[in-house]
PDB file of N, CA and C in Angstrom:
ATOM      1  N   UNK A   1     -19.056  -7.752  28.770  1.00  0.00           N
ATOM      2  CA  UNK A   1     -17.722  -7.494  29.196  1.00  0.00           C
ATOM      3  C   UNK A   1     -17.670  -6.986  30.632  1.00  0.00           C
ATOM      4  N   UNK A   2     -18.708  -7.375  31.545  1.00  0.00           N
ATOM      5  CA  UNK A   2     -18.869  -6.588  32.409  1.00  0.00           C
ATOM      6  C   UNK A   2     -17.979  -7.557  33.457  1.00  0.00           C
ATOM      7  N   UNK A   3     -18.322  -8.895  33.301  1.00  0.00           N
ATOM      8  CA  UNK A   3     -17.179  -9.968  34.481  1.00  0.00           C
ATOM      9  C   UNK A   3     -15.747  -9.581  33.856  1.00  0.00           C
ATOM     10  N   UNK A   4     -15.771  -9.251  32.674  1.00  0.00           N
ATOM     11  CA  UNK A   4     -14.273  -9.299  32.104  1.00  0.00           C
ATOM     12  C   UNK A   4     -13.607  -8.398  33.356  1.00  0.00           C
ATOM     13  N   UNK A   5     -14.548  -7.190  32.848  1.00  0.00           N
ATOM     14  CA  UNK A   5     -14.192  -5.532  33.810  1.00  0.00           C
ATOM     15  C   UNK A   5     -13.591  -5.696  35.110  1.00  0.00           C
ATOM     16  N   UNK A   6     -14.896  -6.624  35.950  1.00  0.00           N
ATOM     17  CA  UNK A   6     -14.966  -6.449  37.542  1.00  0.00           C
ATOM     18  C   UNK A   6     -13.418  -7.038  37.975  1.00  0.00           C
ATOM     19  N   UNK A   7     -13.494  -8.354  36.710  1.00  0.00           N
ATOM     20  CA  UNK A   7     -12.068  -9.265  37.324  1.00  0.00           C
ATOM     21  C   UNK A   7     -10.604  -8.684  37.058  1.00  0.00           C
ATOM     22  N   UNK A   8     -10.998  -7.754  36.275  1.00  0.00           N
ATOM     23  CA  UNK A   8      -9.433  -6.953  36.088  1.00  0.00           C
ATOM     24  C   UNK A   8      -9.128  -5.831  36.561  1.00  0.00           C
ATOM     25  N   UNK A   9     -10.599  -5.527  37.278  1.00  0.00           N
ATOM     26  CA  UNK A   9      -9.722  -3.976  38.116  1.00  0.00           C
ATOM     27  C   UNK A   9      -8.945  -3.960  38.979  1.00  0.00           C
ATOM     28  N   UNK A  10      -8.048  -4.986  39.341  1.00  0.00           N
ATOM     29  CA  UNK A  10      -7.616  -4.862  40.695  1.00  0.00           C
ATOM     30  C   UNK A  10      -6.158  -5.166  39.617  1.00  0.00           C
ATOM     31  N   UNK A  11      -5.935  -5.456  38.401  1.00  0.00           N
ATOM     32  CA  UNK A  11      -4.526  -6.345  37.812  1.00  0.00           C
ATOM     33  C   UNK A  11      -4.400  -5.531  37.102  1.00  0.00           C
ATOM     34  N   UNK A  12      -2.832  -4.786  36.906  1.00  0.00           N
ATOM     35  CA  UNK A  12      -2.024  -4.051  36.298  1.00  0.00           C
ATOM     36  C   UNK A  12      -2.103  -4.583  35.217  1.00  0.00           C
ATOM     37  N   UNK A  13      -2.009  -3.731  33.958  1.00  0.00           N
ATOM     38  CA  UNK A  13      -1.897  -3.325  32.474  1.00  0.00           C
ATOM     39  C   UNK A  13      -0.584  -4.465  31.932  1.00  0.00           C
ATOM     40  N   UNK A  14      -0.994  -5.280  31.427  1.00  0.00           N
ATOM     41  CA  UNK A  14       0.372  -5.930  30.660  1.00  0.00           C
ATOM     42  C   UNK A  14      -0.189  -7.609  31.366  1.00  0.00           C
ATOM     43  N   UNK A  15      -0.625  -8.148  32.222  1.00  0.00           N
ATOM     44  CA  UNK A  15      -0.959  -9.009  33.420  1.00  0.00           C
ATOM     45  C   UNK A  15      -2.315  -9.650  33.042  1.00  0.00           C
ATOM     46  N   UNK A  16      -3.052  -9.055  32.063  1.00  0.00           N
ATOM     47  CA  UNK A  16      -4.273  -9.578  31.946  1.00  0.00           C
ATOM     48  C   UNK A  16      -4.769 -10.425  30.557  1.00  0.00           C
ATOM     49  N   UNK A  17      -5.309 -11.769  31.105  1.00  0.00           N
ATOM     50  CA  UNK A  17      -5.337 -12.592  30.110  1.00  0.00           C
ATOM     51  C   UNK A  17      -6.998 -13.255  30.321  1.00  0.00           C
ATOM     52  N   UNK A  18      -7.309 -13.207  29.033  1.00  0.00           N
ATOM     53  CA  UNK A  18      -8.524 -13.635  29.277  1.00  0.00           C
ATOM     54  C   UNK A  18      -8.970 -14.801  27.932  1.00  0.00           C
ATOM     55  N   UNK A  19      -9.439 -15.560  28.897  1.00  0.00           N
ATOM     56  CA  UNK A  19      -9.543 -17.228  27.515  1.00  0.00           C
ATOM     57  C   UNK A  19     -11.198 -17.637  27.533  1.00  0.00           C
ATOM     58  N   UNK A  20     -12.028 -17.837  27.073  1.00  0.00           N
ATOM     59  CA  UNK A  20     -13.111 -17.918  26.768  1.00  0.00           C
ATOM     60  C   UNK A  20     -13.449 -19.730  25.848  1.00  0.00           C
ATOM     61  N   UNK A  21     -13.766 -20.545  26.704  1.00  0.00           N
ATOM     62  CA  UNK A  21     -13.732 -21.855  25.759  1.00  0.00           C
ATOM     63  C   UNK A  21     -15.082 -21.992  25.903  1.00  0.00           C
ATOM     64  N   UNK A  22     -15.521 -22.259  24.242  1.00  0.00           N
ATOM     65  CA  UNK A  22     -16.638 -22.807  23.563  1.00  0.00           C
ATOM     66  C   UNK A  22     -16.617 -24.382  22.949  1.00  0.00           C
ATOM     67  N   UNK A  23     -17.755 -25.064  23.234  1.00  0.00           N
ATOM     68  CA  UNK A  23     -18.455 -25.942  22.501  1.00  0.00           C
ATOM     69  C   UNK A  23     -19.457 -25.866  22.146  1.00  0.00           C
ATOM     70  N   UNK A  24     -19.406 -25.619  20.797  1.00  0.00           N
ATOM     71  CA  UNK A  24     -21.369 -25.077  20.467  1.00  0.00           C
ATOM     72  C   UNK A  24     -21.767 -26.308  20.062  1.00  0.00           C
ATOM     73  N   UNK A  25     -23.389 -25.987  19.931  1.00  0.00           N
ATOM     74  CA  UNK A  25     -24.221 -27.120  19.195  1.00  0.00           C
ATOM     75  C   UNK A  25     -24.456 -26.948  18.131  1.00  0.00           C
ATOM     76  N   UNK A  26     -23.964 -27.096  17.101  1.00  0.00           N
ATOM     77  CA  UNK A  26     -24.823 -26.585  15.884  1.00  0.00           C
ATOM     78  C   UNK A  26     -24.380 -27.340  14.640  1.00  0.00           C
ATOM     79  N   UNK A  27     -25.616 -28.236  14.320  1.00  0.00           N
ATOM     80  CA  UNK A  27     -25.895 -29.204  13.092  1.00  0.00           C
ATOM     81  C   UNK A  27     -25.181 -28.843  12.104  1.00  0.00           C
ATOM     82  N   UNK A  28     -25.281 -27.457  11.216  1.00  0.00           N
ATOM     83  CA  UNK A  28     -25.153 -26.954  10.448  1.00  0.00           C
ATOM     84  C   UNK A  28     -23.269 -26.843  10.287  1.00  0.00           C
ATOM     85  N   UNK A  29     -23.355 -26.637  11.145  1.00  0.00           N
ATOM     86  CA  UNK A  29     -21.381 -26.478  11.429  1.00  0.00           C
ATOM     87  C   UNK A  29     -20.640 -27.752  10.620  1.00  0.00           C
ATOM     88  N   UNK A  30     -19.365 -27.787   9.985  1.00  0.00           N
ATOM     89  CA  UNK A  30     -18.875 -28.818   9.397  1.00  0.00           C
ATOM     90  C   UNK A  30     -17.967 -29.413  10.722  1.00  0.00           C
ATOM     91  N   UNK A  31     -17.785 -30.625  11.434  1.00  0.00           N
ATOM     92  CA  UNK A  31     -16.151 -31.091  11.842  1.00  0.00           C
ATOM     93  C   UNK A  31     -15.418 -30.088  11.727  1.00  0.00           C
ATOM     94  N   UNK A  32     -14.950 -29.642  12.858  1.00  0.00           N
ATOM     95  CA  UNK A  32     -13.750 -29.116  12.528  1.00  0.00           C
ATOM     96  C   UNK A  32     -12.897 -29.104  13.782  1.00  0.00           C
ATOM     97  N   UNK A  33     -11.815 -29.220  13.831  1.00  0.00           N
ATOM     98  CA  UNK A  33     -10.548 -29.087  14.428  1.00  0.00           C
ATOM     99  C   UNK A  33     -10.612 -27.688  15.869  1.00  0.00           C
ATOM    100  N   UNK A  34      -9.665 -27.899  17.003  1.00  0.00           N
ATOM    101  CA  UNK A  34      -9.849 -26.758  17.727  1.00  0.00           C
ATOM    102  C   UNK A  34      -9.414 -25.816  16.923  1.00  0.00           C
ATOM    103  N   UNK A  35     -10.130 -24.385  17.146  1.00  0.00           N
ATOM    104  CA  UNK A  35      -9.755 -23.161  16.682  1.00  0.00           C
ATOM    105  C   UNK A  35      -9.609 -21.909  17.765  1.00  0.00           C
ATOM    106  N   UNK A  36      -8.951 -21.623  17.593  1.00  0.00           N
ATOM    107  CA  UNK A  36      -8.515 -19.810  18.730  1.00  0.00           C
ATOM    108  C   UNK A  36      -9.160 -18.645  18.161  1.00  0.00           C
ATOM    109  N   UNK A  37      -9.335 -17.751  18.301  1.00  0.00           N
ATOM    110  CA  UNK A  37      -9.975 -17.047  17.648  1.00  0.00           C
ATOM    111  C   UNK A  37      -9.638 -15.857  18.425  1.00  0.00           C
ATOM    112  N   UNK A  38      -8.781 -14.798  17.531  1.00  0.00           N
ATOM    113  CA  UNK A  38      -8.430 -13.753  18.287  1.00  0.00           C
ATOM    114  C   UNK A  38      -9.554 -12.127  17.554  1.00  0.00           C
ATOM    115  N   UNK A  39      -8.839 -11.416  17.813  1.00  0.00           N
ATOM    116  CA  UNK A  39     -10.317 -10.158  17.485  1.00  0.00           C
ATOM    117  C   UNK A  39      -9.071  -9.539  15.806  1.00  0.00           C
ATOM    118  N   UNK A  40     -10.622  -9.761  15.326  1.00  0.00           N
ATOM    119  CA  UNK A  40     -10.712  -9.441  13.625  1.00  0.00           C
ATOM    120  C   UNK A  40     -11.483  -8.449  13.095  1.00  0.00           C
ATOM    121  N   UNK A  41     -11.284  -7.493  12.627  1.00  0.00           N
ATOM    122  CA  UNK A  41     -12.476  -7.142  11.853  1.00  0.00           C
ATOM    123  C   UNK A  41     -12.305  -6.899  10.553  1.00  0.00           C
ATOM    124  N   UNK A  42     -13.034  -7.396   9.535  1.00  0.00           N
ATOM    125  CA  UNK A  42     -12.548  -7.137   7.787  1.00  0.00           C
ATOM    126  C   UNK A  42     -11.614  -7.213   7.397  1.00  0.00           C
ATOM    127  N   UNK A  43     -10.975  -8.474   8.138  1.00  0.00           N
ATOM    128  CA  UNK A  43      -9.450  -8.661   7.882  1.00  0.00           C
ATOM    129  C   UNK A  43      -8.600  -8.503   8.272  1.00  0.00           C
ATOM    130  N   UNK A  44      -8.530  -7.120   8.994  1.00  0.00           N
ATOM    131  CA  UNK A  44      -7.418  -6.608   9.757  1.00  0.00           C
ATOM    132  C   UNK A  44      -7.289  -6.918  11.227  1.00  0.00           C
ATOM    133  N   UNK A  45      -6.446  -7.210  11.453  1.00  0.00           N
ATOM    134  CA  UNK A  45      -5.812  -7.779  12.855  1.00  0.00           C
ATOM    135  C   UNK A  45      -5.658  -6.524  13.760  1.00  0.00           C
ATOM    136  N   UNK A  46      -6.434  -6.208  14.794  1.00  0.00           N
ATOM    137  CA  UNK A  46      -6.460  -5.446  15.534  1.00  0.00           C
ATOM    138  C   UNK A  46      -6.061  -5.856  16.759  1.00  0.00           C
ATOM    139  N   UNK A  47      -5.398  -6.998  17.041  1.00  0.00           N
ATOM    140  CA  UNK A  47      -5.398  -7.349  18.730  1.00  0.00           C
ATOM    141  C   UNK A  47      -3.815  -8.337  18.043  1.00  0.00           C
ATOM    142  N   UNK A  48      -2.455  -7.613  17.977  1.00  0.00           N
ATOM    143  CA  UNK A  48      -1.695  -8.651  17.853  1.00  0.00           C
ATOM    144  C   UNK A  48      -1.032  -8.847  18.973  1.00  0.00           C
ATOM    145  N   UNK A  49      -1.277  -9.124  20.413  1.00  0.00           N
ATOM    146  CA  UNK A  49      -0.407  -9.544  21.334  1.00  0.00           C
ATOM    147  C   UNK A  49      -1.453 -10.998  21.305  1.00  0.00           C
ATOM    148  N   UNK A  50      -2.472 -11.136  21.132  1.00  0.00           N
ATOM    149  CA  UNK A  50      -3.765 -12.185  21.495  1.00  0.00           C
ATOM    150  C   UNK A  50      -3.312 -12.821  19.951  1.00  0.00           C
ATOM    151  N   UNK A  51      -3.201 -11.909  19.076  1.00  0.00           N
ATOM    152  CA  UNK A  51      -2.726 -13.411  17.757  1.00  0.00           C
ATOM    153  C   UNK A  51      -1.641 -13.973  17.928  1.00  0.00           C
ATOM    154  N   UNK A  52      -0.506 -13.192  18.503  1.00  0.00           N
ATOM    155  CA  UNK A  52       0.993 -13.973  19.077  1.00  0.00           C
ATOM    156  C   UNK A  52       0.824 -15.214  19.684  1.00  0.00           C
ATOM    157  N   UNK A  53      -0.345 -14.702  20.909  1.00  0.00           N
ATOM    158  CA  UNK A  53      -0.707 -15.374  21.963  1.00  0.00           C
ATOM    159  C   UNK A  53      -1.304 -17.069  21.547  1.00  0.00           C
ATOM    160  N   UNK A  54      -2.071 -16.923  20.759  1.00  0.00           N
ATOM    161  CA  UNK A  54      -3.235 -17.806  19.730  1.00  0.00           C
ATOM    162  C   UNK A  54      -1.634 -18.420  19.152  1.00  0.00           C
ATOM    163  N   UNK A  55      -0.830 -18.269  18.501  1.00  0.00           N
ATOM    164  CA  UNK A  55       0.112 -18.634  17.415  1.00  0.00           C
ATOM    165  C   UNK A  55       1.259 -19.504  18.601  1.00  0.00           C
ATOM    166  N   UNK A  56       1.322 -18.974  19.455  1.00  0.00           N
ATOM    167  CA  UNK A  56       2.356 -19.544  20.628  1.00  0.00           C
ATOM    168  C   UNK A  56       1.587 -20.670  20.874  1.00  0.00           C
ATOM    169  N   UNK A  57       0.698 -20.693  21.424  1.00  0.00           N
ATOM    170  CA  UNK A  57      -0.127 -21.948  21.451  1.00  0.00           C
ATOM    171  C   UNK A  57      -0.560 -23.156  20.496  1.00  0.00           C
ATOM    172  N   UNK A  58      -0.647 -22.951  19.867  1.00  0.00           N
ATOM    173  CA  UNK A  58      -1.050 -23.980  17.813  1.00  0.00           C
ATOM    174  C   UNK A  58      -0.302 -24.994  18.120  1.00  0.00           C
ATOM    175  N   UNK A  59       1.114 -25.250  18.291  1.00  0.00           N
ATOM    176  CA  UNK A  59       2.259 -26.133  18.369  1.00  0.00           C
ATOM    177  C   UNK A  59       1.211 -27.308  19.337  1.00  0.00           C
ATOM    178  N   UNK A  60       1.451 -26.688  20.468  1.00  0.00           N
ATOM    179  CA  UNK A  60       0.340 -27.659  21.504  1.00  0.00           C
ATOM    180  C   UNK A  60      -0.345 -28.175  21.513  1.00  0.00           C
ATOM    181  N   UNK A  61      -1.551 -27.579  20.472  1.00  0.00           N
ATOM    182  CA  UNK A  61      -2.832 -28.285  20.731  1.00  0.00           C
ATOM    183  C   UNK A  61      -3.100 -29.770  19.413  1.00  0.00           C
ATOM    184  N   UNK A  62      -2.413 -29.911  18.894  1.00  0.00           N
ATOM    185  CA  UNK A  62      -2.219 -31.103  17.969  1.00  0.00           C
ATOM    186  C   UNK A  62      -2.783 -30.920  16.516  1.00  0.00           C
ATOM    187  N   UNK A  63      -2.467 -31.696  15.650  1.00  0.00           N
ATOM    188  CA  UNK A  63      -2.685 -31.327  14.445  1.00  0.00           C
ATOM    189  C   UNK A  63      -4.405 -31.051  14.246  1.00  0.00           C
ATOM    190  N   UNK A  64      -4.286 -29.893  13.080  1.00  0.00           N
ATOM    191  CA  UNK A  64      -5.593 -29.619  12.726  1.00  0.00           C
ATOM    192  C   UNK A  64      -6.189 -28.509  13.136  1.00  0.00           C
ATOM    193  N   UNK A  65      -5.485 -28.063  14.780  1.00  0.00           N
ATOM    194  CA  UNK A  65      -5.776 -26.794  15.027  1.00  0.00           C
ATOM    195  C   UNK A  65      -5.139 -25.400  14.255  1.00  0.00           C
ATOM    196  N   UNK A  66      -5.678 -24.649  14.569  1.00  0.00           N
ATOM    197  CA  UNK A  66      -5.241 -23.513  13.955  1.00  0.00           C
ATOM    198  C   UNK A  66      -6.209 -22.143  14.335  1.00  0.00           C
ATOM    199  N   UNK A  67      -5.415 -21.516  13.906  1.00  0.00           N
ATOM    200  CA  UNK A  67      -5.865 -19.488  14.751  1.00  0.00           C
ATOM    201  C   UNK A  67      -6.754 -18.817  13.305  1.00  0.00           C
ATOM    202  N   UNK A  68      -7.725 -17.964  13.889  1.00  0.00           N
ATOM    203  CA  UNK A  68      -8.419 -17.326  12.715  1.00  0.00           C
ATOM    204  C   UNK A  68      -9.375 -16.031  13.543  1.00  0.00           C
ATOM    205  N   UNK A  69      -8.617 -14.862  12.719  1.00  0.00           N
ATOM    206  CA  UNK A  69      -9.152 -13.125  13.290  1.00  0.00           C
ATOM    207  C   UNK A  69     -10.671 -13.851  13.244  1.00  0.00           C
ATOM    208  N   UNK A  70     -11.688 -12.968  14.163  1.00  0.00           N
ATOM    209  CA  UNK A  70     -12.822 -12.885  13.882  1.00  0.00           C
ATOM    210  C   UNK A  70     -13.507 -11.919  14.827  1.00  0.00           C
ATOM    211  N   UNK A  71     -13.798 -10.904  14.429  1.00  0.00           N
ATOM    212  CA  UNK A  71     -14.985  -9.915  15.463  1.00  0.00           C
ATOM    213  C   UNK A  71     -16.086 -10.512  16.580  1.00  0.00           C
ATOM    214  N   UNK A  72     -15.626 -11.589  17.679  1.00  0.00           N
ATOM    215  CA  UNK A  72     -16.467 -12.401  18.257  1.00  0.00           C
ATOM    216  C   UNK A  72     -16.753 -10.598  19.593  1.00  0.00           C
ATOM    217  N   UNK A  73     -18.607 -10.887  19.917  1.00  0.00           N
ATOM    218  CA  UNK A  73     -18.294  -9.981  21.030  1.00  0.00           C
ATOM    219  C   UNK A  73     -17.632  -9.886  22.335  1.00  0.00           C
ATOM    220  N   UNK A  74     -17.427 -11.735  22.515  1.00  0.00           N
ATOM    221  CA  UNK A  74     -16.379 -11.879  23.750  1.00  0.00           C
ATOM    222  C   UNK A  74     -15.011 -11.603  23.738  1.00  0.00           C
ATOM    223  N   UNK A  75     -14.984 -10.807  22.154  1.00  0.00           N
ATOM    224  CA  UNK A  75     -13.473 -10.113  22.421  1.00  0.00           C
ATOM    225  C   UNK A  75     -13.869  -8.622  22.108  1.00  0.00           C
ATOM    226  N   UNK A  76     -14.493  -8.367  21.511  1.00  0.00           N
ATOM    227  CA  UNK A  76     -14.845  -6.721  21.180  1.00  0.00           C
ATOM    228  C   UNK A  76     -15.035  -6.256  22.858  1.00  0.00           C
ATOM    229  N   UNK A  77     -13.730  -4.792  22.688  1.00  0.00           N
ATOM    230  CA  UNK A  77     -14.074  -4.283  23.618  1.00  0.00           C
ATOM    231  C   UNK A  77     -13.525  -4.501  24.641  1.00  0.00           C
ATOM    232  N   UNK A  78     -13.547  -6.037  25.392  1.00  0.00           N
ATOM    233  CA  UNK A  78     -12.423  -6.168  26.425  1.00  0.00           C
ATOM    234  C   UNK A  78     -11.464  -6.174  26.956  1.00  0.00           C
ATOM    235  N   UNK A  79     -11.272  -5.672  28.218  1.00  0.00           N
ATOM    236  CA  UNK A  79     -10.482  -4.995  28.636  1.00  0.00           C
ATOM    237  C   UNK A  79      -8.832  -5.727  28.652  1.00  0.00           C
ATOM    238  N   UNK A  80      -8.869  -6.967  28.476  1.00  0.00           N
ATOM    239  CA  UNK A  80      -7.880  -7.820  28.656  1.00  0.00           C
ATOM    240  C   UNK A  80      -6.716  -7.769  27.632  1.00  0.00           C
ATOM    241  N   UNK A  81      -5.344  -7.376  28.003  1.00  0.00           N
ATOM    242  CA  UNK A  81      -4.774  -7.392  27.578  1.00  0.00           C
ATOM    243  C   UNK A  81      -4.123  -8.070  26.346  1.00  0.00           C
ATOM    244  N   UNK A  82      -4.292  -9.912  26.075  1.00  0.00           N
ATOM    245  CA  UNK A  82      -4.354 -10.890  25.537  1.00  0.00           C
ATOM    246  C   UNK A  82      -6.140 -11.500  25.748  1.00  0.00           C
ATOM    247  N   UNK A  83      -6.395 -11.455  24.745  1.00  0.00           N
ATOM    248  CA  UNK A  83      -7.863 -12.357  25.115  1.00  0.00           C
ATOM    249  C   UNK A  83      -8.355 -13.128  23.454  1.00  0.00           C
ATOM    250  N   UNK A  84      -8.400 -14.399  24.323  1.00  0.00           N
ATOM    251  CA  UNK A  84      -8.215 -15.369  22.898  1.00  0.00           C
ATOM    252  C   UNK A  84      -9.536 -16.357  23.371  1.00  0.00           C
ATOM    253  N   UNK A  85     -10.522 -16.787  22.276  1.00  0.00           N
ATOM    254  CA  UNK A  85     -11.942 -18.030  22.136  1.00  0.00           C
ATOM    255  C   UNK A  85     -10.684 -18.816  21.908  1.00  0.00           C
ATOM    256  N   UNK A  86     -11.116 -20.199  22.432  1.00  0.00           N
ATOM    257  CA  UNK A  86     -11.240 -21.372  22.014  1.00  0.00           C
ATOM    258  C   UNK A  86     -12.038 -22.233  21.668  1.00  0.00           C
ATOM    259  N   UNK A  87     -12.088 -22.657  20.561  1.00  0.00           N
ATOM    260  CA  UNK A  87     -13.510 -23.307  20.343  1.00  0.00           C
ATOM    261  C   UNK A  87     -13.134 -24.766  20.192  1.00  0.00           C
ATOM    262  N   UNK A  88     -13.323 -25.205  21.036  1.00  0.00           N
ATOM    263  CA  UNK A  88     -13.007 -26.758  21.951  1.00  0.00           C
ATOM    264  C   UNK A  88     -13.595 -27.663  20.861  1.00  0.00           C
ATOM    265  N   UNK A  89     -14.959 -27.816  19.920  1.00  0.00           N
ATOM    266  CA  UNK A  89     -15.576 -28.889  19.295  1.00  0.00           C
ATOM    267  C   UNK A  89     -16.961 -28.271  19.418  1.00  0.00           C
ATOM    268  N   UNK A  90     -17.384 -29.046  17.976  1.00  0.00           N
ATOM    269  CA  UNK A  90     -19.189 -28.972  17.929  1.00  0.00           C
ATOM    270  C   UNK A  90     -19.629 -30.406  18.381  1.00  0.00           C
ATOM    271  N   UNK A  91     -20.358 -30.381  19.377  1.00  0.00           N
ATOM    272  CA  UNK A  91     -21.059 -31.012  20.373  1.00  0.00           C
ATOM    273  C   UNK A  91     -22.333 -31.847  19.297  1.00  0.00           C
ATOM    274  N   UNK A  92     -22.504 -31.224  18.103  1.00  0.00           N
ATOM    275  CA  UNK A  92     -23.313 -31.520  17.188  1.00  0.00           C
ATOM    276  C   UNK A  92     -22.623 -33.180  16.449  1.00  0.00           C
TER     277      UNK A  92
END
């Protein structure tokens, strides 16, 4: 979280958005559809301006996508006001 840090010290509170897009490799993974991925832990939704954020977006990205909490570390912790994964496709 340390580029997150450097790039937001200079941008006022409310102003900061941070998007993170993934394509992993991995065999094991089923097909699946783009997904957003806002910060989760054990269920509970701890980041709801970034699930708004994730949910405002869905309409857009075409059928199949869809939003799902998850404790990723590129959201634990950062400083960003809205900060949402996209996980673009498995490359697999």
């Amino acid at each position: 979280m340390r580029i997150a840090r450097e790039a937001f010290k200079k941008t006022a509170p409310g102003r900061r958005v941070f998007l993170s897009f993934h394509a992993d490799i991995d065999t094991k993974a089923p097909e699946a559809p783009l997904v957003l991925f806002y910060e989760s832990q054990n269920g509970r939704r701890l980041d709801r301006a970034s699930r708004l954020f994730a949910r405002t977006l869905l309409p857009a990205l075409g059928a199949g996508a869809r939003i799902r909490g998850q404790g990723l570390g590129v959201l634990r912790n950062n400083p960003a006001d809205v900060k949402v994964l996209i996980e673009l496709r498995n490359m697999a």
